[in-house]
Protein backbone atom coordinates (compact mmCIF):
# COMPACT_ATOMS: atom_id res chain seq x y z
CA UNK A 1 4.37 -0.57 -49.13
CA UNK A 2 3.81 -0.97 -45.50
CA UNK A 3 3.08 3.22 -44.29
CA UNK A 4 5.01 4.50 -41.34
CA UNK A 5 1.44 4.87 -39.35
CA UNK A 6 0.49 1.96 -40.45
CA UNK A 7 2.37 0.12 -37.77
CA UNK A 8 2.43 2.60 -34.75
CA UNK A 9 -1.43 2.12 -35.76
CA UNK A 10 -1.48 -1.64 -35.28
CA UNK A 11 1.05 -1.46 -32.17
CA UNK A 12 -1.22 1.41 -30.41
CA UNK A 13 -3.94 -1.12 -31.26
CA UNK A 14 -2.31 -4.24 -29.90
CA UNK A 15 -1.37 -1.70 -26.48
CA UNK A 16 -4.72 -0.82 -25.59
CA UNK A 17 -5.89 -4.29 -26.44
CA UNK A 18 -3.16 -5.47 -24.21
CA UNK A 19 -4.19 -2.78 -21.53
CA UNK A 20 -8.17 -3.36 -21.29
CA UNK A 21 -7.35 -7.00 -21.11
CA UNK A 22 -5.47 -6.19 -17.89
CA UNK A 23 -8.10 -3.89 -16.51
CA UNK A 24 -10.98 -6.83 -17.49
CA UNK A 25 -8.54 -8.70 -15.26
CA UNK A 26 -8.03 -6.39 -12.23
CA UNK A 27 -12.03 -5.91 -12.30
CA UNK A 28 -12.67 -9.26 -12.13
CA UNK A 29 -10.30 -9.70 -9.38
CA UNK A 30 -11.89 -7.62 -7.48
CA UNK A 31 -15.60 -8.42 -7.54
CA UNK A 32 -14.40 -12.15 -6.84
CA UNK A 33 -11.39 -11.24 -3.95
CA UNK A 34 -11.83 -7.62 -2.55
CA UNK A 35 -9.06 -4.89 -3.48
CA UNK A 36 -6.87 -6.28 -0.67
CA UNK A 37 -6.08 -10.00 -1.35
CA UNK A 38 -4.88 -8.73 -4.94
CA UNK A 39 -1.48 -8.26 -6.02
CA UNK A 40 -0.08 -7.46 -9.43
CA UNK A 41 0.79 -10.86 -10.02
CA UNK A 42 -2.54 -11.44 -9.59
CA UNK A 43 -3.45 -9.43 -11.81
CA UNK A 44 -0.55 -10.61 -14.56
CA UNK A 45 -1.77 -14.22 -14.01
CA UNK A 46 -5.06 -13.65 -14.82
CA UNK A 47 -4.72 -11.29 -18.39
CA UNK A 48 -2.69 -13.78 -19.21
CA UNK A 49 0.92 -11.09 -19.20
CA UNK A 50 3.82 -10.53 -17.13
CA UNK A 51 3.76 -8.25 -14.44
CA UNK A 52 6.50 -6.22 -15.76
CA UNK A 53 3.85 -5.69 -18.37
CA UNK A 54 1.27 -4.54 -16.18
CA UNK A 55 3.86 -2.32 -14.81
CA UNK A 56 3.97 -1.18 -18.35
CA UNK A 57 0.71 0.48 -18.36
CA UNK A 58 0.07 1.13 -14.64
CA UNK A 59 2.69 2.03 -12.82
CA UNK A 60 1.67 1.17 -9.60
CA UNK A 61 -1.70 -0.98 -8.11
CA UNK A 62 -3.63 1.92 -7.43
CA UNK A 63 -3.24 3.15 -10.58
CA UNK A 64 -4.57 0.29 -12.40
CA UNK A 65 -7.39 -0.04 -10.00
CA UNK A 66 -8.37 3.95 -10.48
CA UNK A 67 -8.46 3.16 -14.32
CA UNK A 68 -10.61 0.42 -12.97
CA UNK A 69 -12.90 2.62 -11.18
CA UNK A 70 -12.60 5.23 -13.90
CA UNK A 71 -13.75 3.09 -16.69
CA UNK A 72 -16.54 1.51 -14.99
CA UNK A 73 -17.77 5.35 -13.55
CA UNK A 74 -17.65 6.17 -17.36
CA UNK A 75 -20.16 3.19 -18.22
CA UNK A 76 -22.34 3.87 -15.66
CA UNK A 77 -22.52 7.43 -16.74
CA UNK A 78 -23.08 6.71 -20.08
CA UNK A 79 -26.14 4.63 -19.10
CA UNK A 80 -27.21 7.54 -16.50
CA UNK A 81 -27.20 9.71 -20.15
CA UNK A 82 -29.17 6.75 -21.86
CA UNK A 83 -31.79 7.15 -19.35
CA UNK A 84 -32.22 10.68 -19.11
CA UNK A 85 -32.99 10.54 -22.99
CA UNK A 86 -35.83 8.54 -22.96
CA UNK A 87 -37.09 9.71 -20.11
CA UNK A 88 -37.17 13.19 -18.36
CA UNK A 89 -38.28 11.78 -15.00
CA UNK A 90 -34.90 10.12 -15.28
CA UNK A 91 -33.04 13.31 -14.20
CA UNK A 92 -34.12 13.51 -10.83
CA UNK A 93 -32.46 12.17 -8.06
CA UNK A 94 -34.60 9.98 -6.59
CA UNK A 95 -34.23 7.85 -10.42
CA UNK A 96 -30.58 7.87 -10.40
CA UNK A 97 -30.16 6.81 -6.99
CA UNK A 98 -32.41 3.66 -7.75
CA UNK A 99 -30.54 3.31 -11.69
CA UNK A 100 -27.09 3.28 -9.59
CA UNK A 101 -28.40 0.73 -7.12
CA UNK A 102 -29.56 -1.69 -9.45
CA UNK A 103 -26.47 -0.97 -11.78
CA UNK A 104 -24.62 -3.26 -9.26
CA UNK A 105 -26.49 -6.33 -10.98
CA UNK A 106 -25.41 -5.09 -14.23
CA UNK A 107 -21.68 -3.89 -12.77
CA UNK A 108 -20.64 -5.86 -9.78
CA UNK A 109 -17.13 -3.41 -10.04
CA UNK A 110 -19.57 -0.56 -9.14
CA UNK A 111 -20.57 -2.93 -6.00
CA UNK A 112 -17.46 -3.77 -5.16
CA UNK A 113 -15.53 -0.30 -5.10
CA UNK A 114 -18.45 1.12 -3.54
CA UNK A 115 -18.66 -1.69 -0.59
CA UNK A 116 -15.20 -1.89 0.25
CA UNK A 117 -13.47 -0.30 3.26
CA UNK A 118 -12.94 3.36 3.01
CA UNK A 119 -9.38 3.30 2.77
CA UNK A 120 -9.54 1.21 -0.67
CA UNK A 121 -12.22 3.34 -2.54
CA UNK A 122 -10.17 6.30 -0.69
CA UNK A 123 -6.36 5.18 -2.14
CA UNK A 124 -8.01 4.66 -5.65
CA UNK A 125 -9.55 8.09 -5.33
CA UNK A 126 -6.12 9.70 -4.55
CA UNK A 127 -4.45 8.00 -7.44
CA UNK A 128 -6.87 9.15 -10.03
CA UNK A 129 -6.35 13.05 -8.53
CA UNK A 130 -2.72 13.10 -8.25
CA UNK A 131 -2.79 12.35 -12.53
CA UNK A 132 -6.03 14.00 -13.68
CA UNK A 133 -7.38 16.03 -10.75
CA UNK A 134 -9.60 17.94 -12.67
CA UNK A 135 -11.93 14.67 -12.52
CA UNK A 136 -12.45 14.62 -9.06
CA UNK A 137 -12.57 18.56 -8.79
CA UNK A 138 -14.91 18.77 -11.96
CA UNK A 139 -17.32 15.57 -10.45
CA UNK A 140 -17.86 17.97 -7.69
CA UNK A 141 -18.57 21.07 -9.48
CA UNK A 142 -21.51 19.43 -11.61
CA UNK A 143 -23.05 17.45 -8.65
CA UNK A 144 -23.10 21.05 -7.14
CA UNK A 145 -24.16 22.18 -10.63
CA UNK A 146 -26.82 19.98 -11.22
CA UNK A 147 -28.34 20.22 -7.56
CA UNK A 148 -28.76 23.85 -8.11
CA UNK A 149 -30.08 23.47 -11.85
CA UNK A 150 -32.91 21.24 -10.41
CA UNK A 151 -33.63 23.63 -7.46
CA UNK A 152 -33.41 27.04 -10.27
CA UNK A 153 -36.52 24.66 -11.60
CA UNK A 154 -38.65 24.03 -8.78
CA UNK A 155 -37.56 20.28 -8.56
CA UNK A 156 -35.85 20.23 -5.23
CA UNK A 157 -37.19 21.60 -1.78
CA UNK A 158 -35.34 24.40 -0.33
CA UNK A 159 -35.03 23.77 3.42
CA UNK A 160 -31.27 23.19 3.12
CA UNK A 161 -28.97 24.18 0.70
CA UNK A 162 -27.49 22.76 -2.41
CA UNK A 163 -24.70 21.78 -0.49
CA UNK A 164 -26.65 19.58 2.37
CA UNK A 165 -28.77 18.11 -0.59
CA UNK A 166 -26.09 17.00 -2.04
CA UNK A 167 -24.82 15.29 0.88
CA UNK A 168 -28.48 13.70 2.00
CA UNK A 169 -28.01 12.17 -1.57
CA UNK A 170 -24.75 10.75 -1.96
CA UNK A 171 -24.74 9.42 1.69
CA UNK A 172 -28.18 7.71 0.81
CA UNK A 173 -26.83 6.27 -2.06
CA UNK A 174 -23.56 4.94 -0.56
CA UNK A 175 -25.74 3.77 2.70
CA UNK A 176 -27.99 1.43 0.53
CA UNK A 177 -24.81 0.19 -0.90
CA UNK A 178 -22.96 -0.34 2.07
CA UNK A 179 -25.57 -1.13 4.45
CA UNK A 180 -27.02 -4.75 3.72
CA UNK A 181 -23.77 -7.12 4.09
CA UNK A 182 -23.47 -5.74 7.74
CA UNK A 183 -27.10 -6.22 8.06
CA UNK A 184 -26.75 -9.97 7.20
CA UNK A 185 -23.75 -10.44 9.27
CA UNK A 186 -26.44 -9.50 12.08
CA UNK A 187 -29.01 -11.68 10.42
CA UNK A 188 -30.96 -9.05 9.66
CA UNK A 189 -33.92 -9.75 7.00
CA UNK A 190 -33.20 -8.09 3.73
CA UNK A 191 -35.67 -6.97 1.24
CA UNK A 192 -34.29 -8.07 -2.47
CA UNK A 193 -32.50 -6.13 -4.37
CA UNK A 194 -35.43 -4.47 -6.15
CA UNK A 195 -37.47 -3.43 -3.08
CA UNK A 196 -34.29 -1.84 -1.81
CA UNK A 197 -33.82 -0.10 -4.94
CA UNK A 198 -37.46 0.86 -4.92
CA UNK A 199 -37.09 2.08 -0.70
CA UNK A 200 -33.70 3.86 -1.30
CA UNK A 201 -35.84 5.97 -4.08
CA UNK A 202 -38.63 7.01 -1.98
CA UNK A 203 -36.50 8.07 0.74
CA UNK A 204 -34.62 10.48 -1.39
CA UNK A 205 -37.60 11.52 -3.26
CA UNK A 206 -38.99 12.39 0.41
CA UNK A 207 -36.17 14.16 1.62
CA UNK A 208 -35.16 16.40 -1.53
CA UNK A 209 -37.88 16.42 -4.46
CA UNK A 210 -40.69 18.98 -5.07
CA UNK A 211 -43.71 18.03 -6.94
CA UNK A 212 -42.58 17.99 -10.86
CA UNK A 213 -44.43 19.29 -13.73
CA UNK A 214 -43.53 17.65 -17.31
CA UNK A 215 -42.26 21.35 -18.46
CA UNK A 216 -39.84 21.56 -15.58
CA UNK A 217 -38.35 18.45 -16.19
CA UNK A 218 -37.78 18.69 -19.87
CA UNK A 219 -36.37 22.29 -19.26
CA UNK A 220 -34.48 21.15 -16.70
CA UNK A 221 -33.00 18.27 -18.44
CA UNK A 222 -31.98 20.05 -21.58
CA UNK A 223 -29.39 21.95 -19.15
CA UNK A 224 -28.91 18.22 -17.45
CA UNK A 225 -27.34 16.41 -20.64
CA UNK A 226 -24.49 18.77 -21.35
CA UNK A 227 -23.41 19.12 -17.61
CA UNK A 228 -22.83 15.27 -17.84
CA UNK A 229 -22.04 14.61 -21.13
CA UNK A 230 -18.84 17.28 -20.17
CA UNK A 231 -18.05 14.90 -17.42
CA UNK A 232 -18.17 12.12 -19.23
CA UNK A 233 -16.12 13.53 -21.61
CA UNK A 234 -13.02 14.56 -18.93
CA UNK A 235 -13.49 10.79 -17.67
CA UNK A 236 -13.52 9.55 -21.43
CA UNK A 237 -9.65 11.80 -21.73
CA UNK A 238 -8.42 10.12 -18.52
CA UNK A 239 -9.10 6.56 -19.74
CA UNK A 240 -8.14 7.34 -23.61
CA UNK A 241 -4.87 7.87 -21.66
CA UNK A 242 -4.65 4.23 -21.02
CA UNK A 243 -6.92 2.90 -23.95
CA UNK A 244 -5.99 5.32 -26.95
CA UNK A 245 -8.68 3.54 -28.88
CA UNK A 246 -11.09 5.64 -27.05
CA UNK A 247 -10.47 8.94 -27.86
């Protein structure tokens, strides 16, 4: 005899099956279009569903595409972690703002959201903090967190304050990323992707790292893994929302 989980099991299944299929779609839309050009349909065409089905598990584009930037913010961050395991050095933020610049090879989503205008990154943004605010709010609080961690341990100069370091960073990283298509519009030479990787890294070393001894940065990274791994975990409820088979 068939249980009565049994089949909400296999339909809850089948659901987020149904849903990542649609994401996988919406993703790929974008790296290949730009958030724009799409439209639902779009999206429908390409997972293969109706767009009353899409409308089944996103209610509205820029829902979908926050799940979209959710989901591949979670990956990333999960590879961030992998990092910071095998290697202390990986904590600091000269590493992770060369790791996030190369992850565009491995994630051309991450390229895309991040290179788009500001209004697109922006309306995804607003969709993902009018249903789980506590993301955006909690991102915040451990970049803030973790900037001040790494200065408690000597890591980071003190000129400015946790506050302007964490802007020098995150406007570093999102210049790098933004930067070289208007460059070549100009016909600017580029460096590869590498070298721009490896430049992007030495210019926030420069501008926010103190010299780092190997007991500083395991200390400091012991206190680094659970202030992202809590993130990641917020991130990982906002997705399982959409994809129950990832609680």
């Amino acid at each position: 005899m068939t249980t009565r989980s049994g089949p909400r099991t296999a339909r809850e299944a089948e659901r987020a099956k149904r849903a990542a299929r649609i994401l996988d779609a919406a993703g790929d839309l974008l790296v290949a279009w730009g958030y724009t050009k799409i439209t639902i349909e779009d999206v429908a065409r390409r997972a293969g569903v109706g767009k009353g089905t899409v409308y089944l598990h996103f209610p509205t584009k820029e829902a979908l595409f926050s799940v979209v930037l959710v989901r591949t913010q979670l990956e990333v961050g999960n590879h961030l972690l992998e990092r910071f395991r095998e290697d202390p050095r990986a904590i600091l933020p000269s590493s992770i703002a060369r790791e996030i610049h190369l992850a565009q090879e491995r994630w051309p989503i991450l390229k895309a959201l991040l290179t788009s205008d500001t209004s697109t990154l922006g309306s995804m943004i607003t969709a993902v903090n009018e249903t789980r605010g506590d993301l955006i709010e909690g991102r915040a609080r451990v970049m803030l967190a973790y900037t001040e961690l790494l200065r408690g341990h000597g890591l980071l100069r003190d000129e400015r304050t946790a506050e302007q370091q964490n802007y020098v960073f995150v406007s570093s990283v999102l210049g790098a990323l933004a930067t070289p298509p208007l460059l070549e519009l100009q016909s600017y030479p580029l460096p590869d992707s590498a070298t721009r990787a490896d430049i992007l890294a030495e210019t926030v070393h420069r501008a926010l790292e103190s010299p780092a001894s190997p007991e500083a940065l395991l200390a400091a990274r012991d206190e680094v893994l659970p202030l992202f791994d809590a993130l990641l975990a917020t991130a990982r409820d906002v997705l399982a929302e959409y994809l129950p088979a990832t609680r």
